[in-house]
C-alpha atoms as a PDB file:
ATOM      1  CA  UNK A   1     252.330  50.679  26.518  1.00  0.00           C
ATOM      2  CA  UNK A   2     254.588  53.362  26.071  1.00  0.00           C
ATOM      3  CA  UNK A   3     253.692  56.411  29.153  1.00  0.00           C
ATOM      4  CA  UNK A   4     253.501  59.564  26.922  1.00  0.00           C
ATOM      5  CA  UNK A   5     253.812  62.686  29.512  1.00  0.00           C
ATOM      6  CA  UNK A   6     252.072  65.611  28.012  1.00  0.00           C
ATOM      7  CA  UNK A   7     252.687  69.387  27.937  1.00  0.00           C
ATOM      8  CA  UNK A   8     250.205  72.304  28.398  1.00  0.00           C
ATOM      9  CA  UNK A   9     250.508  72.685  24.498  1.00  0.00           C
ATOM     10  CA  UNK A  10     249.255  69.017  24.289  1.00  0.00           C
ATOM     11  CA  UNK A  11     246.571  69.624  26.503  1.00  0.00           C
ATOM     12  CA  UNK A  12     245.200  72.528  24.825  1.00  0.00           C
ATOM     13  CA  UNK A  13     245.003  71.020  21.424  1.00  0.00           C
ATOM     14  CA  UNK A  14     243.156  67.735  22.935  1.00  0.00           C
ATOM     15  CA  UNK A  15     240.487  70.373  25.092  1.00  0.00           C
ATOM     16  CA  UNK A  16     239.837  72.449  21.562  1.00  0.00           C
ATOM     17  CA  UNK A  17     239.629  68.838  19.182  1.00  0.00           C
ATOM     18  CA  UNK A  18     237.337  67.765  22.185  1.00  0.00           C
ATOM     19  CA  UNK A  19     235.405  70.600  22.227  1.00  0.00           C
ATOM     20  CA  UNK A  20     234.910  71.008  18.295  1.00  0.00           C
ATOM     21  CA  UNK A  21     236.067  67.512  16.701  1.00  0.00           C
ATOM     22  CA  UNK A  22     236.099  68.602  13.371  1.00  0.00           C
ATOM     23  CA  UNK A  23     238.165  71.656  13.180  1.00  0.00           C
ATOM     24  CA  UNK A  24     241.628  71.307  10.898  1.00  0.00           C
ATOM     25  CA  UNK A  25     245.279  71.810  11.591  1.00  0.00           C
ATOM     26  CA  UNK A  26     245.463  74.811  10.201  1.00  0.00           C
ATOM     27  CA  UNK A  27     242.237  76.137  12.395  1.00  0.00           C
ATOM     28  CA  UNK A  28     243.590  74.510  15.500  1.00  0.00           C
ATOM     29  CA  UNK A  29     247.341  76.509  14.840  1.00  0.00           C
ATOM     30  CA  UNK A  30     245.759  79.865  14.734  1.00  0.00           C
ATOM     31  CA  UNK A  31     243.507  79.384  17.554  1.00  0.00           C
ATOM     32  CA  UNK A  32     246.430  77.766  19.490  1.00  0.00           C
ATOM     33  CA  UNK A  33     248.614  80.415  18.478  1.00  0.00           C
ATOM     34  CA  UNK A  34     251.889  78.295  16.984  1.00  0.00           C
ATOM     35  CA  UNK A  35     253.008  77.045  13.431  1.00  0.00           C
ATOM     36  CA  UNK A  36     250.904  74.046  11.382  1.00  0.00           C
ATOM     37  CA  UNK A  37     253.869  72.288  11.302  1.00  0.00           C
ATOM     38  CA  UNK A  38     254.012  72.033  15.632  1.00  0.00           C
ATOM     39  CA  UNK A  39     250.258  71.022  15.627  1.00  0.00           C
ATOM     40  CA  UNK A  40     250.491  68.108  12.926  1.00  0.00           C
ATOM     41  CA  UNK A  41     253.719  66.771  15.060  1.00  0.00           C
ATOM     42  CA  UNK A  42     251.995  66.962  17.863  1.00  0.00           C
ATOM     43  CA  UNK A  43     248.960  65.224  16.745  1.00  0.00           C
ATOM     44  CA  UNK A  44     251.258  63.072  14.934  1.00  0.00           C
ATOM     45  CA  UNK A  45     252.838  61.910  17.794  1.00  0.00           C
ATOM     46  CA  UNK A  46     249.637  61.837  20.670  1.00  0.00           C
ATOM     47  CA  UNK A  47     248.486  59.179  17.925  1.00  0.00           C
ATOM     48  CA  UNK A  48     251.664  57.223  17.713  1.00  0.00           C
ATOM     49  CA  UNK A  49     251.765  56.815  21.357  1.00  0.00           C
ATOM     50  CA  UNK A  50     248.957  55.806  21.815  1.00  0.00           C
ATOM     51  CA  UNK A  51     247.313  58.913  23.975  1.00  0.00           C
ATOM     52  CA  UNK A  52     245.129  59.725  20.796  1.00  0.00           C
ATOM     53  CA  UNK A  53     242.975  56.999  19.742  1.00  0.00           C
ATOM     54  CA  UNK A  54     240.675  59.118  17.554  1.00  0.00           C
ATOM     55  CA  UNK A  55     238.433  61.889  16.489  1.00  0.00           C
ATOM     56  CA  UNK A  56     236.936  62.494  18.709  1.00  0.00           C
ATOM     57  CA  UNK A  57     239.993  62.407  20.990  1.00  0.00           C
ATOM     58  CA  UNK A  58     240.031  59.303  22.382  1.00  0.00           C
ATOM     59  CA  UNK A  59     242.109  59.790  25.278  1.00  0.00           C
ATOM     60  CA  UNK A  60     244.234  57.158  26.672  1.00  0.00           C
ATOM     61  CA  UNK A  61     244.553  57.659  30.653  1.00  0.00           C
ATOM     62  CA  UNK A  62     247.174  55.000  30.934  1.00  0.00           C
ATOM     63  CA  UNK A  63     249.466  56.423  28.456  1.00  0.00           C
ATOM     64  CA  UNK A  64     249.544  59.326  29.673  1.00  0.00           C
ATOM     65  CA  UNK A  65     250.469  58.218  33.523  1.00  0.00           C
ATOM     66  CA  UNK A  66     247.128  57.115  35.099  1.00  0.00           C
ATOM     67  CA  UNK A  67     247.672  53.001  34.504  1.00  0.00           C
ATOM     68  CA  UNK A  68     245.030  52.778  37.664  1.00  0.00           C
ATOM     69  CA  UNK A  69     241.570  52.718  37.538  1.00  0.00           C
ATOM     70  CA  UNK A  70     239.395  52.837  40.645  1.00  0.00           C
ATOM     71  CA  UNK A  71     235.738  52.532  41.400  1.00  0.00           C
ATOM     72  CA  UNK A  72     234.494  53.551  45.000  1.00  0.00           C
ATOM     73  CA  UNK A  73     230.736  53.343  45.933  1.00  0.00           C
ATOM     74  CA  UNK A  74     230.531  56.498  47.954  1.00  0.00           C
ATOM     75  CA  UNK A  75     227.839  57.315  50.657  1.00  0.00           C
ATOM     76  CA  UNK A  76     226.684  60.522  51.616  1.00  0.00           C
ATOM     77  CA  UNK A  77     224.675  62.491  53.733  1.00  0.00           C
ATOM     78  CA  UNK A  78     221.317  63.520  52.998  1.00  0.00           C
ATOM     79  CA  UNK A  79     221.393  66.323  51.112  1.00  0.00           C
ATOM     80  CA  UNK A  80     224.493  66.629  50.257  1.00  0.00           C
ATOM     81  CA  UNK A  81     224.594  65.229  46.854  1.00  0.00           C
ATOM     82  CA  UNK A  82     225.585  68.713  45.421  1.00  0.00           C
ATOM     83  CA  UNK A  83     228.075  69.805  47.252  1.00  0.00           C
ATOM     84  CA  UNK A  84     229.813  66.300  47.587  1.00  0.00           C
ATOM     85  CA  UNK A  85     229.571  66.297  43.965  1.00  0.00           C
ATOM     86  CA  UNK A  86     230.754  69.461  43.262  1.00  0.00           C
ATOM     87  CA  UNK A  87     233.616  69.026  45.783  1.00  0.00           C
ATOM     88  CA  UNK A  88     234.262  65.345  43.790  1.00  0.00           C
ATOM     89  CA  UNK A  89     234.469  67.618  40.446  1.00  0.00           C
ATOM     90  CA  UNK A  90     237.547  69.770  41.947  1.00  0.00           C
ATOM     91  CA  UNK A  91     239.353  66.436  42.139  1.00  0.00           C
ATOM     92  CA  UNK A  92     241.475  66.033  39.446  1.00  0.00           C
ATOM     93  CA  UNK A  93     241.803  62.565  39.318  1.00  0.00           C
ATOM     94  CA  UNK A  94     237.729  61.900  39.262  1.00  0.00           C
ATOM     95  CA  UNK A  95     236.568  60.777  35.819  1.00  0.00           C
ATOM     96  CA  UNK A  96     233.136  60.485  36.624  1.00  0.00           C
ATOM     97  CA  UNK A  97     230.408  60.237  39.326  1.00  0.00           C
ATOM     98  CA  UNK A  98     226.913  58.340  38.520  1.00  0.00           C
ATOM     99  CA  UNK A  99     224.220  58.837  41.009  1.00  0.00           C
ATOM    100  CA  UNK A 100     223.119  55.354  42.312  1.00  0.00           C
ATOM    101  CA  UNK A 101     220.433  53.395  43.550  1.00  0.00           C
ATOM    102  CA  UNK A 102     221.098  50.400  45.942  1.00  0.00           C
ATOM    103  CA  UNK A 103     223.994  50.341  48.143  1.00  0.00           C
ATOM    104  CA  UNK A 104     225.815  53.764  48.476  1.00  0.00           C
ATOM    105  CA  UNK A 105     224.688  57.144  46.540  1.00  0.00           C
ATOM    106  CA  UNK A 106     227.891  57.582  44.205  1.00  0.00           C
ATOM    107  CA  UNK A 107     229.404  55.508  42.174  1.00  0.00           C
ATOM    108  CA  UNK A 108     232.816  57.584  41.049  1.00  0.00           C
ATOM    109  CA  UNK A 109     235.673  56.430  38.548  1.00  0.00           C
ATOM    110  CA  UNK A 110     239.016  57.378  39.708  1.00  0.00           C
ATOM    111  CA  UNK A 111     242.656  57.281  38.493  1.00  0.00           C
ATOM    112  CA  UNK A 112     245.678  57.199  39.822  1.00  0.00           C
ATOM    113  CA  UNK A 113     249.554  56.863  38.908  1.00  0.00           C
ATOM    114  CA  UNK A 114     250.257  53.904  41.593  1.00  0.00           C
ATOM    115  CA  UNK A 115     248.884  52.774  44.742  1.00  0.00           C
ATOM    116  CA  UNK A 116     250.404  55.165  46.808  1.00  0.00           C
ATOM    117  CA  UNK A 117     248.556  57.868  44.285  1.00  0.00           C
ATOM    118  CA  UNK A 118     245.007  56.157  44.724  1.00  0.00           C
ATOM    119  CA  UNK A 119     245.744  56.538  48.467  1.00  0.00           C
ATOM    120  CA  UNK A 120     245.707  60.118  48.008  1.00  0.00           C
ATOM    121  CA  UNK A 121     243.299  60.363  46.002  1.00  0.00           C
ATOM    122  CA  UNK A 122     241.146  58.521  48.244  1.00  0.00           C
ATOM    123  CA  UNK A 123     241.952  60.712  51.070  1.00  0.00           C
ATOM    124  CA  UNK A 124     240.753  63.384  49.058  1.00  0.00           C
ATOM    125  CA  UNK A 125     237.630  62.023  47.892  1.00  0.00           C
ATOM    126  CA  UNK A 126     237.143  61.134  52.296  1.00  0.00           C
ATOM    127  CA  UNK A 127     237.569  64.054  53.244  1.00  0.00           C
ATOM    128  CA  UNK A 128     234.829  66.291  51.050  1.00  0.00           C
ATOM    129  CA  UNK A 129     232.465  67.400  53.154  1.00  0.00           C
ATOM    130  CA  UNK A 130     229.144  64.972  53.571  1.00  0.00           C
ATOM    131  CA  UNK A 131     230.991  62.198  52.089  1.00  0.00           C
ATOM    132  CA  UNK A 132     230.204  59.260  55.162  1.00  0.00           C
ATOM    133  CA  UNK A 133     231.394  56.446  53.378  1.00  0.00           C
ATOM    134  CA  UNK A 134     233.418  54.920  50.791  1.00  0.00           C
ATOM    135  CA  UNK A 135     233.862  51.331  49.444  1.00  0.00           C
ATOM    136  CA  UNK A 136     236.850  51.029  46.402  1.00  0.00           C
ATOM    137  CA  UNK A 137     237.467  48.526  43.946  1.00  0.00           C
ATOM    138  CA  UNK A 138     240.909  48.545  41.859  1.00  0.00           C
ATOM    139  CA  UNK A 139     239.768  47.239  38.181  1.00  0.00           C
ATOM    140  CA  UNK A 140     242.148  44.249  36.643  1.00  0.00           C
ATOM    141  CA  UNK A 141     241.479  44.847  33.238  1.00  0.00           C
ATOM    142  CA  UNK A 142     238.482  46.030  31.045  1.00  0.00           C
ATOM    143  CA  UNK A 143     237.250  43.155  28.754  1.00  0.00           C
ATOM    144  CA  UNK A 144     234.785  45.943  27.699  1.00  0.00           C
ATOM    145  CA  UNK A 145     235.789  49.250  27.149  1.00  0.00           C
ATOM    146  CA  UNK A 146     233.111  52.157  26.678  1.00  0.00           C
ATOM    147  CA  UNK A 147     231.074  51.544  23.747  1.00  0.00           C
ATOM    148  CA  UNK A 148     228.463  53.039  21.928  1.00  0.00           C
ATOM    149  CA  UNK A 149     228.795  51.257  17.971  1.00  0.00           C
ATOM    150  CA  UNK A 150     226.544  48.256  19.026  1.00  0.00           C
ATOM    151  CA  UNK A 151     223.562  50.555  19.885  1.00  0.00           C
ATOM    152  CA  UNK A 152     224.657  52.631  16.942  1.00  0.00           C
ATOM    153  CA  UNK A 153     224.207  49.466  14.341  1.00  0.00           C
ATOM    154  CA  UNK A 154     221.151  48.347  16.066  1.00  0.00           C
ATOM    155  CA  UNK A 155     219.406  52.167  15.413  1.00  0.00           C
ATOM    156  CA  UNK A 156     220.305  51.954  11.751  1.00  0.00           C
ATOM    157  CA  UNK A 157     219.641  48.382  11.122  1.00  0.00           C
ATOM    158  CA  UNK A 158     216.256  49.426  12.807  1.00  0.00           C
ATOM    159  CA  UNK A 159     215.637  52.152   9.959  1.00  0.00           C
ATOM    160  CA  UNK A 160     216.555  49.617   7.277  1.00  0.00           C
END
């Protein structure tokens, strides 16, 4: 897979089709403040490389650098659950944080660019305050990526 580095221009036009999926080219060059032309090459090329896999943007971590995904089972002290997670949200690198039953409190899903990176990272996510605790797993592979279509077909099949 082809790492695609992005610019603050890229990252702009992925927050606003985020935030508001449908909004054209044209739209997204006068809120973004440059020509039609530079947004429809840069869609253009975020969905050539792979970084955009669709509308919504479907955002490709590893193309863009992050070829490492993490999961750490993360205990905490009691009470803390809000400021460990808010601490966890200033950390870049954090995709997201499930509250948990069984063993540990957090269950957070991290990226990194190497091993070395995940290192820091997981110095950062040690030393937030009331974190106690951490257990990480590096994932292989995903033989099931986020989905939502199969609950999708069963709610219309349902109404049929």
């Amino acid at each position: 897979m082809e790492v695609t580095p992005i610019d603050s221009l890229d990252a702009r036009l992925l927050l606003l089709l985020t935030d508001e999926p449908r909004l054209g080219v044209l739209e997204c060059s006068r809120r973004l403040g440059v020509a039609r032309g530079t947004v429809q090459a840069r869609l253009d090329r975020l969905v050539r490389t792979g970084v955009l896999g669709g509308f919504p943007p479907e955002l490709s971590l590893e193309a863009m650098g992050y070829g490492l995904t993490a999961f750490a089972v993360v205990e905490i002290a009691q009470g803390f659950r809000g400021p460990v997670t808010e601490g966890l949200a200033s950390i870049d690198e954090v995709c997201e944080v499930h509250a948990t039953t069984g063993q540990g409190d957090l269950l957070v899903r991290m990226v990194a660019r190497s091993n070395e990176d995940l290192q820091r990272v997981i110095d950062e996510v040690v030393n937030v305050a009331g974190v106690q605790r951490m257990s990480t797993s590096i994932a292989l592979s995903t033989p099931i990526p986020l989905r939502s279509r199969p609950l999708l077909e069963r709610v219309a099949k349902a109404q049929d």
